[in-house]
Protein backbone atom coordinates (compact mmCIF):
# COMPACT_ATOMS: atom_id res chain seq x y z
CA UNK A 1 -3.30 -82.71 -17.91
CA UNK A 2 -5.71 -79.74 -17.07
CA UNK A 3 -3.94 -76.78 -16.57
CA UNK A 4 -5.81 -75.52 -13.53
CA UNK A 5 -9.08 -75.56 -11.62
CA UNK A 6 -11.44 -72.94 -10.55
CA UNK A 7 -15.40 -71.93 -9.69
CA UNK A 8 -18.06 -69.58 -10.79
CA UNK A 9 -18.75 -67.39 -7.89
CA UNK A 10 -22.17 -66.98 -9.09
CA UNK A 11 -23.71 -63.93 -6.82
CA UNK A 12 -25.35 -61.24 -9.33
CA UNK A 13 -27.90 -61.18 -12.41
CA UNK A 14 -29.40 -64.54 -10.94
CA UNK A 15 -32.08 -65.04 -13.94
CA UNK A 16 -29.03 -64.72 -16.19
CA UNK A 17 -26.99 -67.38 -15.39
CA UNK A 18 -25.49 -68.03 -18.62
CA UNK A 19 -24.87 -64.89 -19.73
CA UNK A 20 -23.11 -64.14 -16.93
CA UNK A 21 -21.18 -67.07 -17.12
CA UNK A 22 -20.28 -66.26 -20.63
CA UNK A 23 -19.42 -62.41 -19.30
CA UNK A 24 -17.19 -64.34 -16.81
CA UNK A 25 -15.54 -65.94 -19.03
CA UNK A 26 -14.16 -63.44 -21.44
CA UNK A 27 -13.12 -61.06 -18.17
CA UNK A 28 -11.09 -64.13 -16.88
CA UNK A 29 -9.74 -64.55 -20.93
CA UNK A 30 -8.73 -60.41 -20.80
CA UNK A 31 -6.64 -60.00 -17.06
CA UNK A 32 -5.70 -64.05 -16.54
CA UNK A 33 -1.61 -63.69 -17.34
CA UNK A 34 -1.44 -64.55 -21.35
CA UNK A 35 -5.27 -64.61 -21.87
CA UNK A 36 -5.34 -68.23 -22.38
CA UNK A 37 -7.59 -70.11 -19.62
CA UNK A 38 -8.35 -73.14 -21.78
CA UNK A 39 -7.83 -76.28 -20.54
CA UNK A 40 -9.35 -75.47 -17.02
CA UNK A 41 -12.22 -77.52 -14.75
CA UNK A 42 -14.51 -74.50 -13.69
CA UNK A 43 -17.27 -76.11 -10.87
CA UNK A 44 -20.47 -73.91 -11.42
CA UNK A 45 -23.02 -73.42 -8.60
CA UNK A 46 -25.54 -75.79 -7.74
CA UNK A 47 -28.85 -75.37 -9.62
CA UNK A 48 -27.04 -73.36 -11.68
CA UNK A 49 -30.34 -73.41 -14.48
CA UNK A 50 -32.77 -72.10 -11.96
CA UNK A 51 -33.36 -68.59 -12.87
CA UNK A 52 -35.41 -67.60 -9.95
CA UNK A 53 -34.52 -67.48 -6.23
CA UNK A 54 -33.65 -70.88 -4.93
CA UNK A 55 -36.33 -70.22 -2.07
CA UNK A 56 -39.78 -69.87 -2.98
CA UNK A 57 -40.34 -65.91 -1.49
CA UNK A 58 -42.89 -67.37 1.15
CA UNK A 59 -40.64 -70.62 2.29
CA UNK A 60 -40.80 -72.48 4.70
CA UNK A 61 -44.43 -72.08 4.08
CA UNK A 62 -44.43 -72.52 0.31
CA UNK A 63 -42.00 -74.13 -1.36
CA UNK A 64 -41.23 -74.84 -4.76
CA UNK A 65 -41.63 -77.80 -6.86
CA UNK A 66 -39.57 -79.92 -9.09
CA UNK A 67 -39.64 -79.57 -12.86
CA UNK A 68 -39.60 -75.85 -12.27
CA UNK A 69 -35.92 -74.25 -13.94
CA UNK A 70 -36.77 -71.22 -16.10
CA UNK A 71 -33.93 -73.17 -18.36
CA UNK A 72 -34.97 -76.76 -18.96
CA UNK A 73 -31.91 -79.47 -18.45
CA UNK A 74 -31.04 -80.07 -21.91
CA UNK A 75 -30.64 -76.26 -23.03
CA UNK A 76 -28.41 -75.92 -19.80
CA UNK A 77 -26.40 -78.68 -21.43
CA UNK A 78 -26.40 -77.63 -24.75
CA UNK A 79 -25.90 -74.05 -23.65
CA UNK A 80 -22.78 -75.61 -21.65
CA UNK A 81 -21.21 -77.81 -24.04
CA UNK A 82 -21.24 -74.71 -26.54
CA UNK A 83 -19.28 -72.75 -23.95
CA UNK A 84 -16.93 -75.36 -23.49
CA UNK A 85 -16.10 -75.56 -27.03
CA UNK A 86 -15.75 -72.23 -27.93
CA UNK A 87 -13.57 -71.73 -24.60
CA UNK A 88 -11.68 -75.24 -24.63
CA UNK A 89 -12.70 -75.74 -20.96
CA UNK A 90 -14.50 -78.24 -18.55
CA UNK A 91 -17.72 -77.88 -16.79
CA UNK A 92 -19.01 -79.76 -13.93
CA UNK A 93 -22.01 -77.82 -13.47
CA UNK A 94 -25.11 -78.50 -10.37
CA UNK A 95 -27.99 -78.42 -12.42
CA UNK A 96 -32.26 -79.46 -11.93
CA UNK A 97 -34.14 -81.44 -14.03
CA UNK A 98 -37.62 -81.91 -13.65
CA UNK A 99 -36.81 -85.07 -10.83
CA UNK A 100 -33.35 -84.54 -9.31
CA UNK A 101 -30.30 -82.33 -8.26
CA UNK A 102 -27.32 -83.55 -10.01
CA UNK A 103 -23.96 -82.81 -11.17
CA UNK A 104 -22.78 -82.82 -14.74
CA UNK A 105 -19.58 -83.16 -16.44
CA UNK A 106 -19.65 -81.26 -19.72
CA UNK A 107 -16.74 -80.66 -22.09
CA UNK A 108 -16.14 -80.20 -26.05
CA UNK A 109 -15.68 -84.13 -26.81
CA UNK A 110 -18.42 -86.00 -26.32
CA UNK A 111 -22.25 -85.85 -24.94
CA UNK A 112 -22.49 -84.49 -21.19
CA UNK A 113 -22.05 -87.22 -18.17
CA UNK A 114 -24.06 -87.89 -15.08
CA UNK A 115 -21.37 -87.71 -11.89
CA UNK A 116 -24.13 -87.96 -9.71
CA UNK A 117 -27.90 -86.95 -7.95
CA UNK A 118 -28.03 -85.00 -4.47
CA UNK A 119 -29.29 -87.28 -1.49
CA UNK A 120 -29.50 -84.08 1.23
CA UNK A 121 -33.04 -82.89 1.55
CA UNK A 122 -32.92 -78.54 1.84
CA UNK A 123 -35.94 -78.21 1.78
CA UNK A 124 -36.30 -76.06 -0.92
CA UNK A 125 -38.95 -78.33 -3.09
CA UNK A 126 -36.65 -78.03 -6.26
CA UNK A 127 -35.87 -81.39 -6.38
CA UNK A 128 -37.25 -84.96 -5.57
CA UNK A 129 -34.72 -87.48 -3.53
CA UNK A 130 -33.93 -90.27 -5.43
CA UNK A 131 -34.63 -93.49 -3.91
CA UNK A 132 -31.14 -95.46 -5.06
CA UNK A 133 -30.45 -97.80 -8.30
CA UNK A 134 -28.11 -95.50 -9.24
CA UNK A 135 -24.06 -95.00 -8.93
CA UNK A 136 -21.41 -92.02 -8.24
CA UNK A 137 -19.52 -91.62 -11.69
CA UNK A 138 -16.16 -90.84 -11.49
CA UNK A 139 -14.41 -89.29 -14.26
CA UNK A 140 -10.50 -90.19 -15.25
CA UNK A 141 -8.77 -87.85 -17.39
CA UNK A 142 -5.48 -86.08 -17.99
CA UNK A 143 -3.59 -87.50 -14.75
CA UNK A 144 -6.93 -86.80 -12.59
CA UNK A 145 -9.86 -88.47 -11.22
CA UNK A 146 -12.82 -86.09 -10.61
CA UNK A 147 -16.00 -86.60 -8.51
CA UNK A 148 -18.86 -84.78 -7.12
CA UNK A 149 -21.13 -83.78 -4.69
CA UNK A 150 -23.56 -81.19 -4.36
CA UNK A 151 -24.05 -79.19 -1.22
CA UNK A 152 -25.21 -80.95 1.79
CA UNK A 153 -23.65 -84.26 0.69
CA UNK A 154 -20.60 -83.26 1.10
CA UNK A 155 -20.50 -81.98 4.30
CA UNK A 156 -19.37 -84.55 7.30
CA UNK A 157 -22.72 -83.79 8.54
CA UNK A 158 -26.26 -85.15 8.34
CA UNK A 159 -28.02 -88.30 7.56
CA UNK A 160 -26.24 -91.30 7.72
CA UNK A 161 -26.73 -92.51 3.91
CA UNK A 162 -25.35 -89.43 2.93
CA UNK A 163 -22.09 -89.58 5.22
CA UNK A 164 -21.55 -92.45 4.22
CA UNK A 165 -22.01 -91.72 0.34
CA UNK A 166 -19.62 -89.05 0.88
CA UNK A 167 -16.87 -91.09 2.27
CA UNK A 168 -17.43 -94.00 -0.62
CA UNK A 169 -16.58 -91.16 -3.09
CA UNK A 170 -13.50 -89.60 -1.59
CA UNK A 171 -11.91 -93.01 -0.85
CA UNK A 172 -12.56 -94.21 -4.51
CA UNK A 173 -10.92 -90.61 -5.89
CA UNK A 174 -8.51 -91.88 -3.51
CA UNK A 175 -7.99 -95.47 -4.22
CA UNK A 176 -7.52 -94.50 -8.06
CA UNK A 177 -4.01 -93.16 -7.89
CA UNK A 178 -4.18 -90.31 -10.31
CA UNK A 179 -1.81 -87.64 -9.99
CA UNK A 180 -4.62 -85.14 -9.11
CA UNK A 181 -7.71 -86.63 -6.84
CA UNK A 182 -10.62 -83.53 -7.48
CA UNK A 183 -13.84 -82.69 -5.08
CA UNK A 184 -16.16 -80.46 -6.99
CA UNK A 185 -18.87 -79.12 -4.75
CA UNK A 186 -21.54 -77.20 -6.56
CA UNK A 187 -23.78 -75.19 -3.82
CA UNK A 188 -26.23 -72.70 -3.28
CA UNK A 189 -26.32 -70.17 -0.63
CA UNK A 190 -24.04 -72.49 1.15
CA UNK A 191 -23.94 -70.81 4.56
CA UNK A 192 -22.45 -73.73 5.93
CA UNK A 193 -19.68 -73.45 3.93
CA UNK A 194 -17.35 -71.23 5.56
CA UNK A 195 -13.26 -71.08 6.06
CA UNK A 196 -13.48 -73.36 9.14
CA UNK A 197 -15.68 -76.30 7.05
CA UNK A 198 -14.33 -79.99 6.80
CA UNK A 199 -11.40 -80.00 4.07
CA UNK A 200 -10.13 -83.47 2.67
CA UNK A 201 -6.60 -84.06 3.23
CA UNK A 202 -4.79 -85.07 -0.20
CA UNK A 203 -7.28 -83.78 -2.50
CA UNK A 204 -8.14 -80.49 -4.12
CA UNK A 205 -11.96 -79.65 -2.82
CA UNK A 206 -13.65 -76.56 -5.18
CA UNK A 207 -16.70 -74.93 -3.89
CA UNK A 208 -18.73 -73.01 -6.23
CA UNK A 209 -21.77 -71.28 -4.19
CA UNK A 210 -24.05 -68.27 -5.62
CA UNK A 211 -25.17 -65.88 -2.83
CA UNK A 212 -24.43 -67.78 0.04
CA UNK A 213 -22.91 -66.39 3.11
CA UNK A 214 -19.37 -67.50 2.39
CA UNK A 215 -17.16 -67.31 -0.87
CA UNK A 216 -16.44 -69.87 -3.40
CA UNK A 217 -12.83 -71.85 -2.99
CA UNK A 218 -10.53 -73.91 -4.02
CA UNK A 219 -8.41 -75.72 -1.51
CA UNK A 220 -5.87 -78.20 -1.66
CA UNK A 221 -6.23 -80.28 1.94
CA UNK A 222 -6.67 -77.64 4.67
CA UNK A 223 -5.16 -74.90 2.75
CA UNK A 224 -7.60 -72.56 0.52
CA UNK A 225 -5.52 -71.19 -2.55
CA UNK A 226 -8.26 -69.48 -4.41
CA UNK A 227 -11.06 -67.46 -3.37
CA UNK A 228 -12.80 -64.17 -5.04
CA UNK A 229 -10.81 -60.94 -5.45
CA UNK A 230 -14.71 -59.53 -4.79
CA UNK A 231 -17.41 -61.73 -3.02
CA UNK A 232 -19.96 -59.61 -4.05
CA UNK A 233 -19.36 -59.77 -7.71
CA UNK A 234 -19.40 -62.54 -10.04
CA UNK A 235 -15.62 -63.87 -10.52
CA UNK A 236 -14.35 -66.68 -12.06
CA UNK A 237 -11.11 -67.78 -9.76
CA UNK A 238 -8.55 -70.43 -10.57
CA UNK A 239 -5.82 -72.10 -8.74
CA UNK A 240 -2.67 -73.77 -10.39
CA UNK A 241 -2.09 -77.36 -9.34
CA UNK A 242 -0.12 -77.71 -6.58
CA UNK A 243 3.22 -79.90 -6.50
């Protein structure tokens, strides 16, 4: 059973994002009650390997293309999985490749998983839209059954493929039965994301955004039960499971 869940609120150092993770880490390890945070799901922002502003400086005008991460998928993932290890935690992590926006599951035991690609088109040219062929993995473990989506797709908003993506996912987290049904929402500068946004009754819904308007959370239904002590700083925040 994981312990608890949490996010990255990922919001300084932005062409650091993995040593500021690892900072993070070791702060939450110091002041979290008996120093021992292993065994928790931490939801990292969405391209969370981008190094660089997520808008190109002269957007809408100019935008950015795909394939452009200062840290190329597979050293996020290695650079994740060694984390993990050494800090006996799970990732799910938003993270560009040189096609698409996905989500990640990374951990100590085995090589990292595809949850998912992002369908929502943001117009910020760092990722192409993939055209389908191509399933939401859910991911059963320790009493809980853990999907994704990044940003945009999982807001009851939008196109209708992606709506309707959205509700696929949380009624097969549903239809599963685990003790613990788990939303992780990686997002970046997720404006839209504020206290009054959509939550999903039944399941625990953890928003991890860097330098949006709003703080990350973690919320179980319509109830938020973690958020930063600082939204201006970078904070790892957890929340115990709820009975």
């Amino acid at each position: 059973m994981f312990k608890r869940v949490g996010f990255f609120h990922f919001v300084q150092n932005p062409h650091d994002p993995f040593g500021s993770l690892e900072r993070a880490l070791k702060d939450k390890s110091t002041d979290y009650r008996s120093g021992d945070i292993s065994g928790s799901l931490i939801v990292l922002p969405e391209a969370f390997n981008l190094g660089k502003p997520y808008y190109h400086p002269q957007h809408p005008k100019t935008t950015w293309t795909p394939g452009g991460a200062r840290f190329p998928l597979w050293i996020a993932l290695e650079q994740l999985r060694t984390s993990a290890a050494t800090h006996d935690v799970v990732f799910v992590a938003g993270l560009v490749g040189e096609q698409f926006s996905s989500a990640y599951w990374v951990d100590r035991d085995g090589p990292p998983r595809l949850m998912g690609h992002k369908l929502g088109d943001d117009r910020s040219g760092n990722y192409r839209i993939p055209c389908g062929g191509y399933e939401d993995r859910l991911v059963e473990l320790c009493g809980a059954c853990v999907g994704a989506l990044i940003c945009l797709d999982a807001l009851d908003a939008g196109e209708s493929a992606v709506i309707r993506r959205r509700e696929n996912l949380i009624s097969h987290i549903r239809n599963r039965d685990r003790l613990h049904g788990i939303l992780c929402v990686p997002v970046r500068r997720g404006d839209q994301w504020n206290p009054r946004s959509p939550r999903i009754d039944g399941l625990y819904c953890i928003v991890a955004d860097s330098g949006g308007a709003h703080p990350s959370f973690v919320a179980k239904g319509p109830e938020i039960i973690a958020s930063p002590t600082n939204p201006q700083q970078n904070e790892i925040g957890f929340a115990e499971f709820v009975a």
